[in-house]
C-alpha atoms as a PDB file:
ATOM      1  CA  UNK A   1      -4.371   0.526  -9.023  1.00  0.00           C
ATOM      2  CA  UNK A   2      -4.330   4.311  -8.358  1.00  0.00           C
ATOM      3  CA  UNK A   3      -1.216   4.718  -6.032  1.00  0.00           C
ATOM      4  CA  UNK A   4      -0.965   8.146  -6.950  1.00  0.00           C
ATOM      5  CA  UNK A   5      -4.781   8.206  -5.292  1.00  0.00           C
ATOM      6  CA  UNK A   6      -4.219   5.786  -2.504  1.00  0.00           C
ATOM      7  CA  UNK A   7      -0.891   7.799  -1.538  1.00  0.00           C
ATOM      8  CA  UNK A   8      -2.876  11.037  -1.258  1.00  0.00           C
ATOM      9  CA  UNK A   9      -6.338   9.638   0.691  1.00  0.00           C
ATOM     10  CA  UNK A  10      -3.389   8.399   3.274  1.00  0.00           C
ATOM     11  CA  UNK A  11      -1.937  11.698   3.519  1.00  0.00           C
ATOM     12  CA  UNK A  12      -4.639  13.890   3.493  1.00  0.00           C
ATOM     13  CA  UNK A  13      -7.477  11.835   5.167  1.00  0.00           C
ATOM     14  CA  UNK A  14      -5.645  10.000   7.480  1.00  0.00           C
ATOM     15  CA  UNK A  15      -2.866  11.774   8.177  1.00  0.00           C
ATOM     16  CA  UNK A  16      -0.537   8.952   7.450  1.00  0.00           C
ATOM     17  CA  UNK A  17       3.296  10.161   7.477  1.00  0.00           C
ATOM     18  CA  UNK A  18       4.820   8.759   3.741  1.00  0.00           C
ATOM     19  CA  UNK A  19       7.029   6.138   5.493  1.00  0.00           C
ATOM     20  CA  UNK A  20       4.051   5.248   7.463  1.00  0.00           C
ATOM     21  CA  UNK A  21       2.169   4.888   4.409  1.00  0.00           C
ATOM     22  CA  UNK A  22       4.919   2.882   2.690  1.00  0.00           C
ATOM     23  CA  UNK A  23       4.851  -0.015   6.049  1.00  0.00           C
ATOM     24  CA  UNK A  24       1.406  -0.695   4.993  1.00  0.00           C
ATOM     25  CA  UNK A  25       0.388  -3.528   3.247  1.00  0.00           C
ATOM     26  CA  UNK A  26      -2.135  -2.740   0.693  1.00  0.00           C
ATOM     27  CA  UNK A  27      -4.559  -4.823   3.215  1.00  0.00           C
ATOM     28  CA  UNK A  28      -4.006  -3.047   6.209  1.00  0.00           C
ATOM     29  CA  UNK A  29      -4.251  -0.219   3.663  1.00  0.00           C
ATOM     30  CA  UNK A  30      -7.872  -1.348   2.133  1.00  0.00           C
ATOM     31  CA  UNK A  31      -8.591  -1.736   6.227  1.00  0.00           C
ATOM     32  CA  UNK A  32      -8.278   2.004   6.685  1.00  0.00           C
ATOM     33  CA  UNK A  33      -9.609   3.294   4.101  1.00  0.00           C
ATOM     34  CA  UNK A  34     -12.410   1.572   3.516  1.00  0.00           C
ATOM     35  CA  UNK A  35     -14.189  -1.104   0.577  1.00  0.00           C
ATOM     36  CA  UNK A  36     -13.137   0.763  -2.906  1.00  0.00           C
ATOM     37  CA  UNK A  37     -16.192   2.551  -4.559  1.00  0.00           C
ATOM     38  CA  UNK A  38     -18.068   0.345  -6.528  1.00  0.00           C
ATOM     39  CA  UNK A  39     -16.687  -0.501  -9.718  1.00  0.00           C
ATOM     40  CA  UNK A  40     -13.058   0.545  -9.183  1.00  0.00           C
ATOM     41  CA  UNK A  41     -10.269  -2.151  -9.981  1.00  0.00           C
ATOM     42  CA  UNK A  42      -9.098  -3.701  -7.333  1.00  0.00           C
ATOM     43  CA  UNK A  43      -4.705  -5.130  -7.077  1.00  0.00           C
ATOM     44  CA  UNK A  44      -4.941  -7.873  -9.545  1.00  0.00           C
ATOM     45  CA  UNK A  45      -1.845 -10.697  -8.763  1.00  0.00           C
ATOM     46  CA  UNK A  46       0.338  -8.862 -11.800  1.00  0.00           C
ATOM     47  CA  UNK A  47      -0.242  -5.783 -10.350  1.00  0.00           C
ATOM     48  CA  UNK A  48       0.880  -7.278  -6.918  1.00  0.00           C
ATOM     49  CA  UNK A  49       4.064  -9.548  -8.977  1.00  0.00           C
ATOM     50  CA  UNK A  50       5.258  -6.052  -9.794  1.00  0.00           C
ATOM     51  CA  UNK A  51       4.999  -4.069  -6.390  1.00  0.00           C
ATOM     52  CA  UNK A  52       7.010  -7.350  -4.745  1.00  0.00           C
ATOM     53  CA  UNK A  53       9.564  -7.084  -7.599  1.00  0.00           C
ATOM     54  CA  UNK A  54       9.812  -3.469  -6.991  1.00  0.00           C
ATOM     55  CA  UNK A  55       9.999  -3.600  -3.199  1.00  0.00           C
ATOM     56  CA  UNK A  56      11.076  -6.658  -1.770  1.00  0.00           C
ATOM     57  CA  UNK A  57      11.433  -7.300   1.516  1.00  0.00           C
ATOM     58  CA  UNK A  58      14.769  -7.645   2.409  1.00  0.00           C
ATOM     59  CA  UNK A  59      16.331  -9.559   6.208  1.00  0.00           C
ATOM     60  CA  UNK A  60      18.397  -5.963   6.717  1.00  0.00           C
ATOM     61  CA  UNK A  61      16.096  -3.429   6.161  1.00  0.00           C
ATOM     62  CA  UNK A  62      15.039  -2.455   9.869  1.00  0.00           C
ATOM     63  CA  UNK A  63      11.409  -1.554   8.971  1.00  0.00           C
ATOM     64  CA  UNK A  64       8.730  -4.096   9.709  1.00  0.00           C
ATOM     65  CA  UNK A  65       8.514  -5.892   6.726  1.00  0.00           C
ATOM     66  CA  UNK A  66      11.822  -7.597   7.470  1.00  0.00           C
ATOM     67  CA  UNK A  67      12.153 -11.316   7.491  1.00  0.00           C
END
């Protein structure tokens, strides 16, 4: 997955704010921006093991994504 790509279609097409874009879940993401162009890979389940290893959601955060 292109995050690099994803991050700037937020930014520039929809005029997402970077913590805004960072609430999203990547289906609420996909939801905005549209089906992906045919042929481009889609968040396999490593790709998505990773990102929840990176980022997980945590009960004392304060953003939305808290349990």
């Amino acid at each position: 997955m292109n995050w690099a790509l994803l991050y700037y279609r937020a930014l520039r097409e929809l005029g997402l704010r970077p913590d805004d874009f960072w609430s999203l879940t990547p289906a609420q993401l996909q939801l905005l921006l549209g089906p992906p162009p045919r042929g481009q890979a889609r968040c396999s389940a490593a790709d998505l093991a990773a990102l929840m290893q990176a980022f997980p959601d945590t009960l004392n955060d304060g953003g939305m994504n808290a349990l």
